[in-house]
C-alpha atoms as a PDB file:
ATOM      1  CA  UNK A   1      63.327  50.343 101.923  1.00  0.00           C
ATOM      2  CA  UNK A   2      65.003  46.934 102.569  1.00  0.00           C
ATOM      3  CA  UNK A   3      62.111  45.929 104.644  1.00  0.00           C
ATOM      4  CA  UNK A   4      59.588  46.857 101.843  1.00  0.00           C
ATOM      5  CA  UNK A   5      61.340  44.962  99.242  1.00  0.00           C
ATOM      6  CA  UNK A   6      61.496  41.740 101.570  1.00  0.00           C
ATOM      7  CA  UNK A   7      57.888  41.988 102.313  1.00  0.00           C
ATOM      8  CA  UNK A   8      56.899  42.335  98.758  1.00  0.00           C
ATOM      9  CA  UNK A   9      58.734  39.052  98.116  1.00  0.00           C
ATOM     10  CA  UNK A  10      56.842  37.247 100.985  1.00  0.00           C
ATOM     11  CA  UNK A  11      53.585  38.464  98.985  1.00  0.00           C
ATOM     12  CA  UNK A  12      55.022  35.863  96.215  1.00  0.00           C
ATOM     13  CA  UNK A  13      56.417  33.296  98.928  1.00  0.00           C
ATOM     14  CA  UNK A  14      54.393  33.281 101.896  1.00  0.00           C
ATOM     15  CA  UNK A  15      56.169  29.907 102.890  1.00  0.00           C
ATOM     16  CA  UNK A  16      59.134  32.219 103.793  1.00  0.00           C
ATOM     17  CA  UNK A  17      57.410  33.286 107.220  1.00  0.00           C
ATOM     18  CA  UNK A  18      57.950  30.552 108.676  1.00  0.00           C
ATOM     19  CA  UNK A  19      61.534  31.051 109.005  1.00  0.00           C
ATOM     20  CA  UNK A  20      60.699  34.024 111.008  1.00  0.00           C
ATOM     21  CA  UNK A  21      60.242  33.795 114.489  1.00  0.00           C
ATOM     22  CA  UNK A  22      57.693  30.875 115.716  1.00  0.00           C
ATOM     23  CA  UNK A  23      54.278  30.046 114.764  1.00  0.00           C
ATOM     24  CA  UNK A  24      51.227  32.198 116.161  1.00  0.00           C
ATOM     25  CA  UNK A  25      48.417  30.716 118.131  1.00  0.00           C
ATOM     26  CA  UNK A  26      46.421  30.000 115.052  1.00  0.00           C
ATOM     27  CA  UNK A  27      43.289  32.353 116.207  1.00  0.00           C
ATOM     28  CA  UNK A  28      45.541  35.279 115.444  1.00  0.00           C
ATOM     29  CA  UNK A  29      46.676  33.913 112.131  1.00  0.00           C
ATOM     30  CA  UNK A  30      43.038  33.707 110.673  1.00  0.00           C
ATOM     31  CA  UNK A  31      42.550  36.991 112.570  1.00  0.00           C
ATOM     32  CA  UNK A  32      44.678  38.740 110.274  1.00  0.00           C
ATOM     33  CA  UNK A  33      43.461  36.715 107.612  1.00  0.00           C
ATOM     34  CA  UNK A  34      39.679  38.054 108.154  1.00  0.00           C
ATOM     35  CA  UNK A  35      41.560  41.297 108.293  1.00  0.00           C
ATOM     36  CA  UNK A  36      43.087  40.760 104.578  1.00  0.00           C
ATOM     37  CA  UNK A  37      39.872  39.594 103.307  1.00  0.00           C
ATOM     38  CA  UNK A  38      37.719  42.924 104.772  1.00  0.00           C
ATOM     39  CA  UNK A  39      40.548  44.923 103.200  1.00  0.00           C
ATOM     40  CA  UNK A  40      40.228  43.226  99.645  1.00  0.00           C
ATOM     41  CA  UNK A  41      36.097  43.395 100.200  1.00  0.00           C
ATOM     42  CA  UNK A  42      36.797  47.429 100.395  1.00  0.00           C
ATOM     43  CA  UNK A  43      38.802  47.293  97.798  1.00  0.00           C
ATOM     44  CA  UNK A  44      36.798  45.627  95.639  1.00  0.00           C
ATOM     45  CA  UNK A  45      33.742  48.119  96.594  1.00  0.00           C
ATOM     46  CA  UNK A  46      35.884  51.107  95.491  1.00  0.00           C
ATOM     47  CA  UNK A  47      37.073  49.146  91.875  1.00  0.00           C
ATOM     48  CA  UNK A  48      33.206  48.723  91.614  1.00  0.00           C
ATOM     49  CA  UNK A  49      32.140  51.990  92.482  1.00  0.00           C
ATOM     50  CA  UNK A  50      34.973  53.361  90.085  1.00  0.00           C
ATOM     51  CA  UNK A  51      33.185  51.391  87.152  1.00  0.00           C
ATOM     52  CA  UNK A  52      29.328  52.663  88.110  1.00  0.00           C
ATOM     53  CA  UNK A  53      30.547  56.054  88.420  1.00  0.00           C
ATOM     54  CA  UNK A  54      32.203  56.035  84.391  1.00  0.00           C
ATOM     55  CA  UNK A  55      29.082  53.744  83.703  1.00  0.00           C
ATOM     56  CA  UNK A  56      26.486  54.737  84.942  1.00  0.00           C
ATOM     57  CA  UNK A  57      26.567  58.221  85.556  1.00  0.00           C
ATOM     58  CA  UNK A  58      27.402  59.560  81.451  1.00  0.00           C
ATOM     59  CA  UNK A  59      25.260  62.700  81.825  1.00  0.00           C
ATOM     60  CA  UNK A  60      28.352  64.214  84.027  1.00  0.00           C
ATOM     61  CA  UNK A  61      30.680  66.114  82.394  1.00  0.00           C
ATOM     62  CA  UNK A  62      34.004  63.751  81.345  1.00  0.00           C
ATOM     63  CA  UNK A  63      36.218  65.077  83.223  1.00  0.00           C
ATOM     64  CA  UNK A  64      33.824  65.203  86.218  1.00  0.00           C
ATOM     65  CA  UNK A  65      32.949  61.801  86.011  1.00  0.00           C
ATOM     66  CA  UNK A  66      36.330  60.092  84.999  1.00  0.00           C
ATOM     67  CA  UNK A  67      38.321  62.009  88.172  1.00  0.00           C
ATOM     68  CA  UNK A  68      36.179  60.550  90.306  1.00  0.00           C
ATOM     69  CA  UNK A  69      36.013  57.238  88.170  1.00  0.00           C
ATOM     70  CA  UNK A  70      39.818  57.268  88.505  1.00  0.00           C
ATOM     71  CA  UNK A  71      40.047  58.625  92.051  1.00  0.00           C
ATOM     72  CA  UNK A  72      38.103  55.416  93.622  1.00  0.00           C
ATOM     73  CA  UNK A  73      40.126  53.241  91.129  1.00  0.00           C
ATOM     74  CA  UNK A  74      43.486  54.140  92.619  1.00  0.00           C
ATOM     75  CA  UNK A  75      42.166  54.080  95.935  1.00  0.00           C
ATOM     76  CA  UNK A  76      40.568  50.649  95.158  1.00  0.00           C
ATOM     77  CA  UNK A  77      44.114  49.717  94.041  1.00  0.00           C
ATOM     78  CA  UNK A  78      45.851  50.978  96.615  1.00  0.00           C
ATOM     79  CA  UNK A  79      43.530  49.198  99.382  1.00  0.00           C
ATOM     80  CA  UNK A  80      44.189  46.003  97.532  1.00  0.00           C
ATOM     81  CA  UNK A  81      48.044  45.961  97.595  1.00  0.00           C
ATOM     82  CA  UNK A  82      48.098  47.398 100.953  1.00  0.00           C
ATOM     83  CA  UNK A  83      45.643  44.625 101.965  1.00  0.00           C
ATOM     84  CA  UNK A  84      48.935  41.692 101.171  1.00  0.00           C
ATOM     85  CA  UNK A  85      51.107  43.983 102.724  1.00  0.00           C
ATOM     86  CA  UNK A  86      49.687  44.985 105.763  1.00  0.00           C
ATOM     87  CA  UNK A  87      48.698  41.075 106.054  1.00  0.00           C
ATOM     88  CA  UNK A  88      52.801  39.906 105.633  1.00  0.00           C
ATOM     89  CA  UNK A  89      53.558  42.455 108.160  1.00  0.00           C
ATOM     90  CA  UNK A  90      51.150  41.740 110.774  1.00  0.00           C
ATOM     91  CA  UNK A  91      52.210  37.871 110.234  1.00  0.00           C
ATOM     92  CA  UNK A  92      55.615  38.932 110.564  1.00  0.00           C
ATOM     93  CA  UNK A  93      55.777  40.552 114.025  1.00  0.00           C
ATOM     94  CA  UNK A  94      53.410  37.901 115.666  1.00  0.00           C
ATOM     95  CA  UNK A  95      56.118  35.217 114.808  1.00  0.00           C
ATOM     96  CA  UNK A  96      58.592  37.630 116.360  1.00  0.00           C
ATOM     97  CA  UNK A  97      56.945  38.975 118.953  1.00  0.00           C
ATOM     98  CA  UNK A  98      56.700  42.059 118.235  1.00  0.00           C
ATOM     99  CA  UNK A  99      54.060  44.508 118.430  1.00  0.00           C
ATOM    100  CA  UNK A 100      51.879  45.388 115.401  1.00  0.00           C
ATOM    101  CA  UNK A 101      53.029  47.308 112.488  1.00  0.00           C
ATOM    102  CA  UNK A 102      51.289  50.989 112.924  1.00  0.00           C
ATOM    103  CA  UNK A 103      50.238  52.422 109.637  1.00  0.00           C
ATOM    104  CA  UNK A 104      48.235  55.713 108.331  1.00  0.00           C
ATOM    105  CA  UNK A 105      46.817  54.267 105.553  1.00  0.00           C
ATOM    106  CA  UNK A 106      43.160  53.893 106.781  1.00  0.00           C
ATOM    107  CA  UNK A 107      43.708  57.501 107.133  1.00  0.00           C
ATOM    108  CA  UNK A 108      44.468  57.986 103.738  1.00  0.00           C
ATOM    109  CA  UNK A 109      41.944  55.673 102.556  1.00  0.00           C
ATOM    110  CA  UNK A 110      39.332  57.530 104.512  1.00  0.00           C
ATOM    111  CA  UNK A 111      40.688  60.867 103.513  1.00  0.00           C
ATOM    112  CA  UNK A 112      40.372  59.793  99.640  1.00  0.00           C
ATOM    113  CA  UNK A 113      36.956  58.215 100.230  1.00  0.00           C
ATOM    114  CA  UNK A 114      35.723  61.406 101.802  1.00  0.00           C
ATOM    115  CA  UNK A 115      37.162  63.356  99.156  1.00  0.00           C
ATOM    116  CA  UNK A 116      35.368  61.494  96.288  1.00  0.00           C
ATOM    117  CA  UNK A 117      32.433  61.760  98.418  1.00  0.00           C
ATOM    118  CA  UNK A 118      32.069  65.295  98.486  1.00  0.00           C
ATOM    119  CA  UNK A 119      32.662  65.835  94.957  1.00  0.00           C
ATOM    120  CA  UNK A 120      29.551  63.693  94.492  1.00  0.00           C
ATOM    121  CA  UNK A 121      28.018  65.774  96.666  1.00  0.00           C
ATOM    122  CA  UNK A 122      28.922  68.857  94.715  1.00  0.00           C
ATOM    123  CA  UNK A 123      28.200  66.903  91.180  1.00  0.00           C
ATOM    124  CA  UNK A 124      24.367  66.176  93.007  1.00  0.00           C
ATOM    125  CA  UNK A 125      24.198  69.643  94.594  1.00  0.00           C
ATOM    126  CA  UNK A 126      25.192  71.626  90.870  1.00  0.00           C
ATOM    127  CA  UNK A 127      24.110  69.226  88.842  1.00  0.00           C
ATOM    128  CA  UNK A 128      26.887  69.062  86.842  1.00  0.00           C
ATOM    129  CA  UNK A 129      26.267  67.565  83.580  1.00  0.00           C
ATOM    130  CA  UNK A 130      27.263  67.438  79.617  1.00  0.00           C
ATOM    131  CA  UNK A 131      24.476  69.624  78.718  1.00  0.00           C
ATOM    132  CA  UNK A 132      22.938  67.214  76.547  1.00  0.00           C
END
């Protein structure tokens, strides 16, 4: 828990990693830079796909449409502040030396994905909608 809370404050201070360890060979750096930005592009993708689906789809039934409008929200939310911290992390242990941070989020991001997923499949395969 200590190392969570010290990460989220290097999310506000970046400047503070360089007190750890000594600096990368700059390829790796913008490495896990690319890395951030392909997380936040996901993340971004899932907001967006959050929106169409309470948007664009109104003939579903409401609760239909806004759990799965809500499900790729929080997804798309969690992605994004799991993008900065997976970024601090990996900038952490290349100034120290150490390997790189493991993490099962992707599998959780892939398991909620596929989730919301299916239930569009179902929604497309029932044709769920308000009966209007």
């Amino acid at each position: 828990m200590i190392d969570f809370v010290k990460d989220v404050r290097l999310w506000f201070a970046p400047k503070r990693l360089r007190d750890e360890g000594d600096t990368p060979d700059y390829r790796f750096s913008l490495a896990n830079e690319r890395t951030f930005l392909a997380w936040i592009r996901t993340a971004l993708a899932l907001v967006g796909g959050g929106f169409a689906v309470d948007q664009f789809l109104p003939d579903l039934r409401w609760g239909v449409r806004v759990g799965m409008s809500l499900a790729l929200l929080a997804v798309g939310a969690a992605c994004a502040l799991r993008a900065v911290n997976h970024w601090v992390r990996c900038e952490r242990a290349m100034r120290r030396g150490e390997d790189l941070p493991l993490s099962r989020f992707p599998v959780l991001l892939s398991l909620g994905v596929g989730l919301v997923a299916l239930a569009m499949m179902l929604v497309v395969l029932l044709g769920w909608t308000s009966g209007r």
